[in-house]
Protein backbone atom coordinates (compact mmCIF):
# COMPACT_ATOMS: atom_id res chain seq x y z
CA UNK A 1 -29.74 93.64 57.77
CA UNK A 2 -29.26 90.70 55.29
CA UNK A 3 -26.69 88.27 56.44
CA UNK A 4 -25.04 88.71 52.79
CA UNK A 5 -24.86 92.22 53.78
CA UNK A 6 -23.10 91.54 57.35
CA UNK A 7 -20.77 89.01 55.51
CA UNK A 8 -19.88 91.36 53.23
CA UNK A 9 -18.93 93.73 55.16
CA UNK A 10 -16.81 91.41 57.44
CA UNK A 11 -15.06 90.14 54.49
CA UNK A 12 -13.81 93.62 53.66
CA UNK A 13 -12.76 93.67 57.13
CA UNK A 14 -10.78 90.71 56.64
CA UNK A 15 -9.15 92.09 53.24
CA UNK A 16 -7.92 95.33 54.85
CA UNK A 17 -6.20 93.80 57.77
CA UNK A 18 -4.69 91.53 55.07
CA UNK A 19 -3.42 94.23 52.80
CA UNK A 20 -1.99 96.09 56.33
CA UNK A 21 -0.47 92.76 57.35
CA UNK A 22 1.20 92.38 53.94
CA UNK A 23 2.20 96.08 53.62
CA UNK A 24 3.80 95.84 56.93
CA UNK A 25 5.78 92.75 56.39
CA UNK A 26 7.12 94.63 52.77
CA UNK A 27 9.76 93.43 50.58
CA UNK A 28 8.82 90.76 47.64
CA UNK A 29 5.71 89.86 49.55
CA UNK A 30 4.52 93.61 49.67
CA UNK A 31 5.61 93.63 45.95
CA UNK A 32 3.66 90.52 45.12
CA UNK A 33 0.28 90.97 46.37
CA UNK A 34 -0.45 94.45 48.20
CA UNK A 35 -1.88 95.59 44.43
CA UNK A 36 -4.14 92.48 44.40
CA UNK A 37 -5.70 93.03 47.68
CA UNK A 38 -6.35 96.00 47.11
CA UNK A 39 -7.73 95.41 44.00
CA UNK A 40 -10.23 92.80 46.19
CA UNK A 41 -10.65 94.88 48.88
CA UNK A 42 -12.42 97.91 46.49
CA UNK A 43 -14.31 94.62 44.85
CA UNK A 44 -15.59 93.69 47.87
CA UNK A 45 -16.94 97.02 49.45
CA UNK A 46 -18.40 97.83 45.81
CA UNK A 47 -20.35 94.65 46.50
CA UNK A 48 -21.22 95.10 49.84
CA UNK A 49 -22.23 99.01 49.16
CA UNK A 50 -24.25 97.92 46.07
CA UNK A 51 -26.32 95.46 48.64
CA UNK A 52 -26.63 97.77 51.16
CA UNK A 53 -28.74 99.88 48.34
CA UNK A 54 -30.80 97.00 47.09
CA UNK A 55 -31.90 96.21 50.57
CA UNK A 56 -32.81 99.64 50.90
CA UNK A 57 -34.82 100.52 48.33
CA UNK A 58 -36.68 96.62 48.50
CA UNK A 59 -37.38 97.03 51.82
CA UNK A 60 -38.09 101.16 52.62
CA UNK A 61 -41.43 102.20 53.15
C-alpha cells in the first residue's frame, strides 16, 4: 500500500479519537467543534477510500 494511503488512514484515526475526546469533554467545547470534526473526519475517509480505489485499479492485474 501507498504511504498516502497508510497516512490517510491514520489521519482518520486521529480525527475520530478527536471528535470522541471532544464529545466526551461536552459543554461549549462539544458545541464548538464536534460538527467540524466530523465534518473532517467524513473528508478524510472519502479521501482515503477514493485512494484506496485508484491504487487498485492502477495497480490490479
Amino acid at each position: 500500500m501507498s504511504t498516502i494511503v497508510i497516512s490517510l488512514i491514520f489521519l482518520t484515526l486521529l480525527v475520530l479519537i478527536a471528535g470522541l475526546v471532544v464529545m466526551a469533554k461536552g459543554g461549549e467545547t462539544n458545541k464548538k467543534y464536534s460538527n467540524k470534526l466530523m465534518i473532517a473526519r467524513v473528508a478524510v475517509q472519502f479521501l482515503a477510500i477514493i485512494c484506496l480505489l485508484a491504487f487498485y485499479f492502477i495497480y490490479a492485474e
